[in-house]
Each structure stands twice: as C-alpha cells, then as structure tokens.
Protein backbone atom coordinates (compact mmCIF):
# COMPACT_ATOMS: atom_id res chain seq x y z
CA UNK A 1 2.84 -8.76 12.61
CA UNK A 2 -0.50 -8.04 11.47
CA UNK A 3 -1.73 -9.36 8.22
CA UNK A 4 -4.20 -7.60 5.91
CA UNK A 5 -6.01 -10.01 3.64
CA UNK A 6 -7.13 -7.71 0.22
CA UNK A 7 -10.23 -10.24 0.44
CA UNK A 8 -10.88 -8.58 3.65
CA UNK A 9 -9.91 -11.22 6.25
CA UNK A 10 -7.09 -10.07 8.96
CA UNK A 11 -4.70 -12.67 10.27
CA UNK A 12 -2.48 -12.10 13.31
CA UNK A 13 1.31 -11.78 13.15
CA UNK A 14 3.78 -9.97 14.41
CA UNK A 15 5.74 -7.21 13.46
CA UNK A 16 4.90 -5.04 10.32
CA UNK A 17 1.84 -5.82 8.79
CA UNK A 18 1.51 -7.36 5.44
CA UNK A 19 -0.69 -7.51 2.39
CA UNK A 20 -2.05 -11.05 1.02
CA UNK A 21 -2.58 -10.97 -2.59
CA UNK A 22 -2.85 -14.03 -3.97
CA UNK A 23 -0.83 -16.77 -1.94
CA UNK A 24 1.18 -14.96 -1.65
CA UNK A 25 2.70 -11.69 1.41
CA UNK A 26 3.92 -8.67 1.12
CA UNK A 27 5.16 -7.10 4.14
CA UNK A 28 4.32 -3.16 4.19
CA UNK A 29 6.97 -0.96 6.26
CA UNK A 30 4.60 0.92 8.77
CA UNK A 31 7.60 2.95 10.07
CA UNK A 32 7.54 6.42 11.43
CA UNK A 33 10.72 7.19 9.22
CA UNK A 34 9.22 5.42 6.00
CA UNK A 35 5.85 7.25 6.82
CA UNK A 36 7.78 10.61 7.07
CA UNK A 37 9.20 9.57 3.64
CA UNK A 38 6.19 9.22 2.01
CA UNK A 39 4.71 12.42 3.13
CA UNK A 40 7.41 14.11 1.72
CA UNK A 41 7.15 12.33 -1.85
CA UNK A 42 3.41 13.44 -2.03
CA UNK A 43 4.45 16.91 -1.09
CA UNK A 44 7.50 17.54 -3.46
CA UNK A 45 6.23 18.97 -6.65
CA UNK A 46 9.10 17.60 -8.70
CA UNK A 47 7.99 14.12 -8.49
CA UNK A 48 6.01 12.80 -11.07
CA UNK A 49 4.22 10.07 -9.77
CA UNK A 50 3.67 10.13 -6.12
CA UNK A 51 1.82 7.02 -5.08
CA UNK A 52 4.71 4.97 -7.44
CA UNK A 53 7.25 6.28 -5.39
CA UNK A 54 5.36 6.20 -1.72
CA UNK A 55 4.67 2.69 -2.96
CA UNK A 56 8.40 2.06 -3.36
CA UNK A 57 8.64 3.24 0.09
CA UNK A 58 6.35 1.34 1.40
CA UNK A 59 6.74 -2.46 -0.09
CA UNK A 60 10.32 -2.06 -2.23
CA UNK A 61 11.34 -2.14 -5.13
CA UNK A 62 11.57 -6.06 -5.23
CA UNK A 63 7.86 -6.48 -3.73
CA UNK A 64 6.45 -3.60 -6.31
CA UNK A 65 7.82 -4.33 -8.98
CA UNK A 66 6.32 -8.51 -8.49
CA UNK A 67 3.12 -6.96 -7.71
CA UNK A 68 2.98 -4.47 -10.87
CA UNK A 69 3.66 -7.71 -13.02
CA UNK A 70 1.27 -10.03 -11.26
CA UNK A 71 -0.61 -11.73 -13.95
CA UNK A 72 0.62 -9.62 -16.96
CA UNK A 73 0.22 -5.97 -15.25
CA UNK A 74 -2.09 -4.77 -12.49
CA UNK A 75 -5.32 -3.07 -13.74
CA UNK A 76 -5.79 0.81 -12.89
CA UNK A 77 -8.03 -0.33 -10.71
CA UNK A 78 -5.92 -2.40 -8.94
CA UNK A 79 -3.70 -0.34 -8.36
CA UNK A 80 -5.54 2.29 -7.09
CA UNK A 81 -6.74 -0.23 -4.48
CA UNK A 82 -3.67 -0.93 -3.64
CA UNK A 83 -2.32 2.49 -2.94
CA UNK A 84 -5.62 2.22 -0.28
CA UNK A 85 -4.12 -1.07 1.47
CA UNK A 86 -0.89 0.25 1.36
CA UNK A 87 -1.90 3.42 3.22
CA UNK A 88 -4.48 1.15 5.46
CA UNK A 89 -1.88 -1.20 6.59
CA UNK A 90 0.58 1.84 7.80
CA UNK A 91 -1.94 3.76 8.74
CA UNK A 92 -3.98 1.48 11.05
CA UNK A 93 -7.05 2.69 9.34
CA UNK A 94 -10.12 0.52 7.36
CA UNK A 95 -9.60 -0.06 3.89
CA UNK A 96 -13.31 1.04 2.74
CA UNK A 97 -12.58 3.85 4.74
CA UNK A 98 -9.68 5.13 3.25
CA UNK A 99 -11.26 4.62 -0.20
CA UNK A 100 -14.52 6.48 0.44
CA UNK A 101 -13.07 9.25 2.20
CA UNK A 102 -10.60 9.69 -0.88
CA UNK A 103 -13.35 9.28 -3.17
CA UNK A 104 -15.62 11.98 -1.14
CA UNK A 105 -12.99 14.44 -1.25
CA UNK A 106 -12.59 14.47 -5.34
C-alpha cells in the first residue's frame, strides 16, 4: 500500500494507498469499480454535490465523515484539497498537478 503524506512525503505500503492527515490514515479505495462509481456520480445531473458523494466513494462514510469534523469542520479550502488527494491517490497522478490543471481549466 502506498501512502500519500498531505505534507507531501510518500511512504511505502501495500495495498490501497492512503492519505495521512494528521497522525492519523485514511485508506483511499483506488478500485476500478469504485473509480467507475465515481465517474458516474460526477456525470449524473441529479446529484447535488458530486465531490461529497465521489468522496463517500472513495474514503466511506466512517473515514469522511471523521475527516469533515477534524478540528471543528474542514475549511473550504481544505476540502477542496482534499478532493485533489483523493483523486491523486486513485489516480496515480501528482497532487500539484491535479490542482493546477483543475485550476487552468476554470
């Protein structure tokens, strides 16, 4: 499992890869199927918020929900970033990629 440190560092695992916030891990599901999943969320119209739900998907319900309520509620901020690991870790791709090809695009 490969680990993806939000400070930037990579550890080595086996696996699926997880996130570090903290102290503390959060394993991301990298799956095909979950991956699949999530594409479909941020292509159905009816959904109101997309990255929530491919969140969801990707970390569960338990994990998002701890995360949302780390230290009294995650910033905007914050949780755009972490809609950018997320993706990054099942993706494969960079982080600061991710983020300035998103931010490029708008």
């Amino acid at each position: 499992m490969k680990i993806i440190d939000t400070k930037g560092s990579i550890l080595t695992g086996d696996n699926h890869p997880s996130l570090k916030i903290g102290d503390k891990l959060y394993t991301v599901d990298d799956r095909k199927s979950t991956w699949d999943k999530i594409q479909a969320v941020q292509a159905d119209p009816n959904i109101e918020d997309t990255n929530m739900a491919a969140l969801e998907l990707a970390l569960g319900k338990k994990q998002l929900k701890e995360i949302m309520e780390v230290e009294g509620g995650i910033t905007f901020e914050g949780f755009q970033n972490l809609t950018f690991y997320v993706m990054a870790a099942i993706t494969g791709q960079d982080y600061e990629t991710l983020k300035k090809e998103a931010t490029t695009k708008n």
